[in-house]
PDB file of N, CA and C in Angstrom:
ATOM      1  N   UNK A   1     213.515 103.820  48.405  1.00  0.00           N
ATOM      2  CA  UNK A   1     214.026 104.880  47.547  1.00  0.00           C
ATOM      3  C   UNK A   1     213.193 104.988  46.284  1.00  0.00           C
ATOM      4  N   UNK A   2     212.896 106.295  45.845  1.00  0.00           N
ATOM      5  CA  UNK A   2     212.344 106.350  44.682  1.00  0.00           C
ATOM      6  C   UNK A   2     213.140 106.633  43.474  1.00  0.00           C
ATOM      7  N   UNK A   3     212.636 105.572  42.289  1.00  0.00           N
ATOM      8  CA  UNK A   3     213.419 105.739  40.939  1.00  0.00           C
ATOM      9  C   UNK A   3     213.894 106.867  40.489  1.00  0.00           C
ATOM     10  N   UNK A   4     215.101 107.189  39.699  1.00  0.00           N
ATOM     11  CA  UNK A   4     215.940 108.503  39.509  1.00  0.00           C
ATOM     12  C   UNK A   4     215.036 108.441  38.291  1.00  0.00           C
ATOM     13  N   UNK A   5     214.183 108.090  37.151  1.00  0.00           N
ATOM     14  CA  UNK A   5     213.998 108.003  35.732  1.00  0.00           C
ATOM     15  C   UNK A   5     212.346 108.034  36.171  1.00  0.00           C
ATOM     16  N   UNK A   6     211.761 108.906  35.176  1.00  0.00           N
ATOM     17  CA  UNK A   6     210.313 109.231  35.461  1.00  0.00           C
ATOM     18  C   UNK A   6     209.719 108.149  34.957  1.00  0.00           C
ATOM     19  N   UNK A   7     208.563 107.673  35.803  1.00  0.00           N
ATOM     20  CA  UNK A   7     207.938 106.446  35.533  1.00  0.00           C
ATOM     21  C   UNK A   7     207.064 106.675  34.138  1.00  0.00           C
ATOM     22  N   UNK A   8     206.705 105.583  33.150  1.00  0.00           N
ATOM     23  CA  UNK A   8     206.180 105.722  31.448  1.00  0.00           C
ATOM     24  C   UNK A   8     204.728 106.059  32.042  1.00  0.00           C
ATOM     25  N   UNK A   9     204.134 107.288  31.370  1.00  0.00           N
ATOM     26  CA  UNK A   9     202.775 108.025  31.177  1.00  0.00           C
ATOM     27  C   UNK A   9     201.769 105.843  31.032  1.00  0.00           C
ATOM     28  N   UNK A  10     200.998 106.361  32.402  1.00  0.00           N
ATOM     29  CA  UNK A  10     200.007 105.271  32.057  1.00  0.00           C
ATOM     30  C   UNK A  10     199.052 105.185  30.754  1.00  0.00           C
ATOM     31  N   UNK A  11     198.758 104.124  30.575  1.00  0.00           N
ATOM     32  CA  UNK A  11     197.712 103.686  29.366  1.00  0.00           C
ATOM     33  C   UNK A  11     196.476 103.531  29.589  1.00  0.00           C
ATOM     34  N   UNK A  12     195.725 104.108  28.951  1.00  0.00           N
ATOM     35  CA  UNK A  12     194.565 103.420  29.339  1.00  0.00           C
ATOM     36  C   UNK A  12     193.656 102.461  29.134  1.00  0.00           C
ATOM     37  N   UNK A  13     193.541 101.271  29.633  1.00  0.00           N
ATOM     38  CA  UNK A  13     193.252 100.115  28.800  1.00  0.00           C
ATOM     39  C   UNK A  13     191.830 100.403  28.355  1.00  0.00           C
ATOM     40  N   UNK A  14     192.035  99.576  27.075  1.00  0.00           N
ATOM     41  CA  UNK A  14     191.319  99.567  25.856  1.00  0.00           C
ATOM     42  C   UNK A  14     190.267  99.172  26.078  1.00  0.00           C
ATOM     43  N   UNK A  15     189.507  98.370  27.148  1.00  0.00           N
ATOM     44  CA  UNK A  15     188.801  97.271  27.256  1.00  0.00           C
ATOM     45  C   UNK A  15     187.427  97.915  28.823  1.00  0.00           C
ATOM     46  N   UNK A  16     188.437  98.957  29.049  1.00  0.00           N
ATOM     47  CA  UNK A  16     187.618  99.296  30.370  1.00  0.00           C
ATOM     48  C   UNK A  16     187.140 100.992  30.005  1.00  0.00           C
ATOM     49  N   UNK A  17     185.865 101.129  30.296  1.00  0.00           N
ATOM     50  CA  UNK A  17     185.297 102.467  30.526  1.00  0.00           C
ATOM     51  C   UNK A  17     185.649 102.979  31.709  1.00  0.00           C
ATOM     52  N   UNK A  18     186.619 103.858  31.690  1.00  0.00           N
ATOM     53  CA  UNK A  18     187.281 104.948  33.059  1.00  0.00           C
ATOM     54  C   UNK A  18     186.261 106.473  33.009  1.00  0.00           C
ATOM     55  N   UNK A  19     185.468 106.217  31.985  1.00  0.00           N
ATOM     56  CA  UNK A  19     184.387 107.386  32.924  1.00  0.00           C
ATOM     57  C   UNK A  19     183.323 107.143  33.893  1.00  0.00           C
ATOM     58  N   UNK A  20     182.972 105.524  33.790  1.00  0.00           N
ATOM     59  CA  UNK A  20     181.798 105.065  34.541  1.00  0.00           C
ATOM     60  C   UNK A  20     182.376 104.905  35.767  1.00  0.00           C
ATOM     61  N   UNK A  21     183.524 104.455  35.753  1.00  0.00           N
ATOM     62  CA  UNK A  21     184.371 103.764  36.783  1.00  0.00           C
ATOM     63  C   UNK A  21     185.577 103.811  37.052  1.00  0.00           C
ATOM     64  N   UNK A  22     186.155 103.676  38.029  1.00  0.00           N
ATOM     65  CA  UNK A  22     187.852 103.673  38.120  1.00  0.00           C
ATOM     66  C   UNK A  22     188.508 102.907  37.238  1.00  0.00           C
ATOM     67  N   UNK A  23     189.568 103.356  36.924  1.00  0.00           N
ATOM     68  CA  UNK A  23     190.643 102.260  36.088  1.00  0.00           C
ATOM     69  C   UNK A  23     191.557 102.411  36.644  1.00  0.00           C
ATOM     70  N   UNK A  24     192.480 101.067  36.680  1.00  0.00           N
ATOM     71  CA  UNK A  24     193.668 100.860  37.570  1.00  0.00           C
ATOM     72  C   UNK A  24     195.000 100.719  36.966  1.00  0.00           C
ATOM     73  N   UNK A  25     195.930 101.247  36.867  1.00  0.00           N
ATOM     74  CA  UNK A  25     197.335 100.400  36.340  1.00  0.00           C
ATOM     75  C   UNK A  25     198.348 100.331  37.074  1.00  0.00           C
ATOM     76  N   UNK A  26     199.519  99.766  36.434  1.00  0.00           N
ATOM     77  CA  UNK A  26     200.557 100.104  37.393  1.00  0.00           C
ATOM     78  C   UNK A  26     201.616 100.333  36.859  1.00  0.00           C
ATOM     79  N   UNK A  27     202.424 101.824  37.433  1.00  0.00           N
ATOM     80  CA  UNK A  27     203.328 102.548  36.590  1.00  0.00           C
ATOM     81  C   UNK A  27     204.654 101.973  36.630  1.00  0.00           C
ATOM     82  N   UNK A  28     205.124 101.517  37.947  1.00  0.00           N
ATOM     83  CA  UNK A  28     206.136 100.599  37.863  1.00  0.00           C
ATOM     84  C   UNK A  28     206.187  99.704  39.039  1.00  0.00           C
ATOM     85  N   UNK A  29     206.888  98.890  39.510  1.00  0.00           N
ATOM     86  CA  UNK A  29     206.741  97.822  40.491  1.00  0.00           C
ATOM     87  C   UNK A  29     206.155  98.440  42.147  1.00  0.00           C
ATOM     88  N   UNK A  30     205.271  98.510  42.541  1.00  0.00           N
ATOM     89  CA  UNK A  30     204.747  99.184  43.551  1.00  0.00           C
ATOM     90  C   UNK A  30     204.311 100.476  43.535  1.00  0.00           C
ATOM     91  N   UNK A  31     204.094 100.752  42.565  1.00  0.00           N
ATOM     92  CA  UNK A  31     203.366 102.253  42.371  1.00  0.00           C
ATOM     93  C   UNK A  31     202.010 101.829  41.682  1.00  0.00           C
ATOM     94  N   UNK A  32     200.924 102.364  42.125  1.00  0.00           N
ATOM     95  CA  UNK A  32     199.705 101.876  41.662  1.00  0.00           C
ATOM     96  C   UNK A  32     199.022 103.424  41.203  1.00  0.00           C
ATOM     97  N   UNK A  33     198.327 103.767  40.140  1.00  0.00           N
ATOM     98  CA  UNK A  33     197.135 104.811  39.459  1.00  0.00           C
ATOM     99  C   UNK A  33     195.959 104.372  39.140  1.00  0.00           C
ATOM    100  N   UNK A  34     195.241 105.021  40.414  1.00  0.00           N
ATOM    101  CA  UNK A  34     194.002 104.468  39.577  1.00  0.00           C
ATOM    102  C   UNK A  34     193.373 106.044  39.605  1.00  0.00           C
ATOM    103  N   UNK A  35     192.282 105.954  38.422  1.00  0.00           N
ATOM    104  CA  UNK A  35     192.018 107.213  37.806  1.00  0.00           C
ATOM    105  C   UNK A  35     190.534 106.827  36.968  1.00  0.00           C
ATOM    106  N   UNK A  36     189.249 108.371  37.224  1.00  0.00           N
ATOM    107  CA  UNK A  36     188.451 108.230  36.509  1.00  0.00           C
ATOM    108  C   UNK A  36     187.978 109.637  35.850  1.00  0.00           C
ATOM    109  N   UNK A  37     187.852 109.788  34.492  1.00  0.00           N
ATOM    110  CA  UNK A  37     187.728 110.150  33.554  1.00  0.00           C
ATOM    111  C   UNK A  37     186.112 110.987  33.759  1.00  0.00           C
ATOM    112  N   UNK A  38     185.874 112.254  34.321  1.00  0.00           N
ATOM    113  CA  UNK A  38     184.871 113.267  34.590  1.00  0.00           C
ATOM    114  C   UNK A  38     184.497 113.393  33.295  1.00  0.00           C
ATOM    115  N   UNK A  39     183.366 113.345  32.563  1.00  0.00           N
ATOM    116  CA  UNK A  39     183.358 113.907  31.342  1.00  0.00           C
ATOM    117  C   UNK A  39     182.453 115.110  31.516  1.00  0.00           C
ATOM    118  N   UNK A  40     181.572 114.967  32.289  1.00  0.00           N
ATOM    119  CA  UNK A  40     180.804 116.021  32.516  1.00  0.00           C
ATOM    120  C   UNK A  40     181.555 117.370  32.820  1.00  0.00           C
ATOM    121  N   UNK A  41     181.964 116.989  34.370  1.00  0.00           N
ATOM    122  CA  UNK A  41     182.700 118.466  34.678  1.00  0.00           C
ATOM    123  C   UNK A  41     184.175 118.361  34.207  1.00  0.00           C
ATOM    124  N   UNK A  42     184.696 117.842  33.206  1.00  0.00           N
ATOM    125  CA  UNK A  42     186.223 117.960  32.131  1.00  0.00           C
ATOM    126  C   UNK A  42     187.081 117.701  32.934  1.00  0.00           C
ATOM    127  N   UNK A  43     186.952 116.549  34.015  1.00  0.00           N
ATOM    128  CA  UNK A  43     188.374 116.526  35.027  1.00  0.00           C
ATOM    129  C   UNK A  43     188.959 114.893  34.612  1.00  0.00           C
ATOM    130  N   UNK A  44     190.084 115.227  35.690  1.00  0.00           N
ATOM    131  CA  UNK A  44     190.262 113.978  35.955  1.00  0.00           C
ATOM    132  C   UNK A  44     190.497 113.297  37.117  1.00  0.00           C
ATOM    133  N   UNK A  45     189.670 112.180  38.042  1.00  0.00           N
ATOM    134  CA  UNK A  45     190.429 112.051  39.384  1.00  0.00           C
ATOM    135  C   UNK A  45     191.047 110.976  39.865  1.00  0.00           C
ATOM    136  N   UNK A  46     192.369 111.171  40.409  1.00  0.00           N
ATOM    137  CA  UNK A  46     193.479 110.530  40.367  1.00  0.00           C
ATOM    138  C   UNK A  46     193.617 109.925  41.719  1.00  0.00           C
ATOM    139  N   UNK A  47     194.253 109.044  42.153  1.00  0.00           N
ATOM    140  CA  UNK A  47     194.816 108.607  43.032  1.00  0.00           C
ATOM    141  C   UNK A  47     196.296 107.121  42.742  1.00  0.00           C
ATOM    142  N   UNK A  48     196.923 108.496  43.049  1.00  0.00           N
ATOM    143  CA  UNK A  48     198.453 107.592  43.133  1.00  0.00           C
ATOM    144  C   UNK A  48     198.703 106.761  44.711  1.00  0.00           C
ATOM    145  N   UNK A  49     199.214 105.474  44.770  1.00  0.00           N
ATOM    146  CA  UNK A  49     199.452 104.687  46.035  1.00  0.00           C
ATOM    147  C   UNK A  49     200.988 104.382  45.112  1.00  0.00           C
ATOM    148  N   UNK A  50     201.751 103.980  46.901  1.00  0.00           N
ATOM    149  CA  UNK A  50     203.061 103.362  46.620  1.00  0.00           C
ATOM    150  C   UNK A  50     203.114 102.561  47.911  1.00  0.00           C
ATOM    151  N   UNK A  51     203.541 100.942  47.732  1.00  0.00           N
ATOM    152  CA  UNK A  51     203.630 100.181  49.270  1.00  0.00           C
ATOM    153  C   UNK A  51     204.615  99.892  49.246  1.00  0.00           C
ATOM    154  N   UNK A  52     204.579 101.104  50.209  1.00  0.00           N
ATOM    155  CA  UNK A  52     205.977 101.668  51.075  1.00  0.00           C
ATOM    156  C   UNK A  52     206.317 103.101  51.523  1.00  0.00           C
ATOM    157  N   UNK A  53     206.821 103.756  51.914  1.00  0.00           N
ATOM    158  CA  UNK A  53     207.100 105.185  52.502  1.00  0.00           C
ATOM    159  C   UNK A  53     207.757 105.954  51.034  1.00  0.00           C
ATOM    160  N   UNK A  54     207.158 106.788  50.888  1.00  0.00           N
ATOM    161  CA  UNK A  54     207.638 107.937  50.127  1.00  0.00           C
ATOM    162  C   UNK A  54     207.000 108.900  49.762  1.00  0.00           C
ATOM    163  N   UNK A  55     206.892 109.963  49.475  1.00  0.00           N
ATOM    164  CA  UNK A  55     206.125 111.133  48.399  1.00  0.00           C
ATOM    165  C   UNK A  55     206.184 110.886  47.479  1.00  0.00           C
ATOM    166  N   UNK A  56     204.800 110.897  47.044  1.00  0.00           N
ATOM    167  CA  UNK A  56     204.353 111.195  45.900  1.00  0.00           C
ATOM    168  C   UNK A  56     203.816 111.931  45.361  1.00  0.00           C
ATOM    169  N   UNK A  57     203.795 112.100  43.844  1.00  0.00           N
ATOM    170  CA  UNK A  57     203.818 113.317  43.071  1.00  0.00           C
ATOM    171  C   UNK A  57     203.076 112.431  41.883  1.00  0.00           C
ATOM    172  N   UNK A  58     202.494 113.634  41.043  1.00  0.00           N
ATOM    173  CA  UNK A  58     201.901 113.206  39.848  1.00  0.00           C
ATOM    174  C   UNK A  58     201.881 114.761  38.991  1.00  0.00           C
ATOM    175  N   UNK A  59     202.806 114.346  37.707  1.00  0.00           N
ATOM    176  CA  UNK A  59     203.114 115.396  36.917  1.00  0.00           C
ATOM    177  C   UNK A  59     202.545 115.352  35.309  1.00  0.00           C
ATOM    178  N   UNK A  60     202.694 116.496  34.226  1.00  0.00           N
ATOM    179  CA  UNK A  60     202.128 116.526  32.866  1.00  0.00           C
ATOM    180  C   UNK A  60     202.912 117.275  32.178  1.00  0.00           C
ATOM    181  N   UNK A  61     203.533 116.596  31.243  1.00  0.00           N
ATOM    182  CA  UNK A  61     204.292 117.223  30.579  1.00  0.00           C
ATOM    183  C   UNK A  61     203.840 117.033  29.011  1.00  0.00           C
ATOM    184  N   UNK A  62     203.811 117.792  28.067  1.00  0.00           N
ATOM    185  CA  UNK A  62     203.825 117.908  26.449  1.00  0.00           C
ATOM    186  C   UNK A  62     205.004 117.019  25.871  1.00  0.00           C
ATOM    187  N   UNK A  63     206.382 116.981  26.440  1.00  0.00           N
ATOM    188  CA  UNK A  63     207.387 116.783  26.045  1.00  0.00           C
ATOM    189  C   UNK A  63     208.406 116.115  27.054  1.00  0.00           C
ATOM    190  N   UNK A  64     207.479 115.083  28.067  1.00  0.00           N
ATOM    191  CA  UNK A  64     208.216 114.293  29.044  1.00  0.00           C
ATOM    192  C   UNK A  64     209.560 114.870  29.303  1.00  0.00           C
ATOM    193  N   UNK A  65     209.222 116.337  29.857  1.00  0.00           N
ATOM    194  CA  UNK A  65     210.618 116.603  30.164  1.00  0.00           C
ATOM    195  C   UNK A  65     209.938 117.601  31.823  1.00  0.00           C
ATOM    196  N   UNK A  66     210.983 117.843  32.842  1.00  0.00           N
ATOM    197  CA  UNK A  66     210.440 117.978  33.727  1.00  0.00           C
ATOM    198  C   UNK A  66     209.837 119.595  34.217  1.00  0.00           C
ATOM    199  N   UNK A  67     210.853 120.607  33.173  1.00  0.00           N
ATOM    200  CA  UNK A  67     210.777 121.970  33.053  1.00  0.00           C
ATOM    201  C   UNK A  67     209.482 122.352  32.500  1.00  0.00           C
ATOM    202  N   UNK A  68     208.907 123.246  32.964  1.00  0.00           N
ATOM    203  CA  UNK A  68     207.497 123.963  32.268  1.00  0.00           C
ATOM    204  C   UNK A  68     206.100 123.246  32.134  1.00  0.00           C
ATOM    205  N   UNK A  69     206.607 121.780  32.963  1.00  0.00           N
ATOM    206  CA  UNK A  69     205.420 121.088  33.327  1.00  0.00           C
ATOM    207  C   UNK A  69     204.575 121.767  35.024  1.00  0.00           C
ATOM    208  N   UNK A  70     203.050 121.043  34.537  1.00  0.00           N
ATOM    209  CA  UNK A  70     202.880 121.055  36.048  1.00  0.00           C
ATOM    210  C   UNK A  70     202.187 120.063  37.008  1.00  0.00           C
ATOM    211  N   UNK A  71     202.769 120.004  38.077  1.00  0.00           N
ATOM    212  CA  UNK A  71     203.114 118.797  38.951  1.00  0.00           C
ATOM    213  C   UNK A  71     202.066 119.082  40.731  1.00  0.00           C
ATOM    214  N   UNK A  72     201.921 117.945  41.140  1.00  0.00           N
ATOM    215  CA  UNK A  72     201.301 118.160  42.409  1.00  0.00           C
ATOM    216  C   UNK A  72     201.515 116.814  42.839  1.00  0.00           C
ATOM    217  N   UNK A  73     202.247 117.478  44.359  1.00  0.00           N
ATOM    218  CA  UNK A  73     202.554 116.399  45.497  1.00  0.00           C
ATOM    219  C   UNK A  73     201.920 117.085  46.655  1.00  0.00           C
TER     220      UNK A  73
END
């Protein structure tokens, strides 16, 4: 089952360059982001994992709220 409460906006650690390379965290107990930082072409590319069965989604909000954001699963 997936958590009813939106998992906390990852960090990006302080210590690692995520434009050269992937950076990894983890949003809550079995959900893994790892993500690298395009500077050239202004992106960002993501890959969410979860071990175990479910959909996943990855959303952006201004105001951690779920209305008027936008989201892709």
């Amino acid at each position: 089952n997936l958590p009813e409460t939106t998992p906390p906006a990852a960090i990006e650690d302080e210590k690692e360059d995520c434009s050269s390379g992937f950076c990894q965290t983890t949003l809550i107990d079995g959900y893994t982001l790892k993500y690298k930082i395009n500077e050239v072409e202004a992106t960002v590319t993501m890959e969410v994992t979860y071990d175990g069965e479910a959909w996943l989604g990855i959303a952006f909000s201004e105001d951690e709220r779920m209305g008027g954001s936008d989201g892709i699963l």
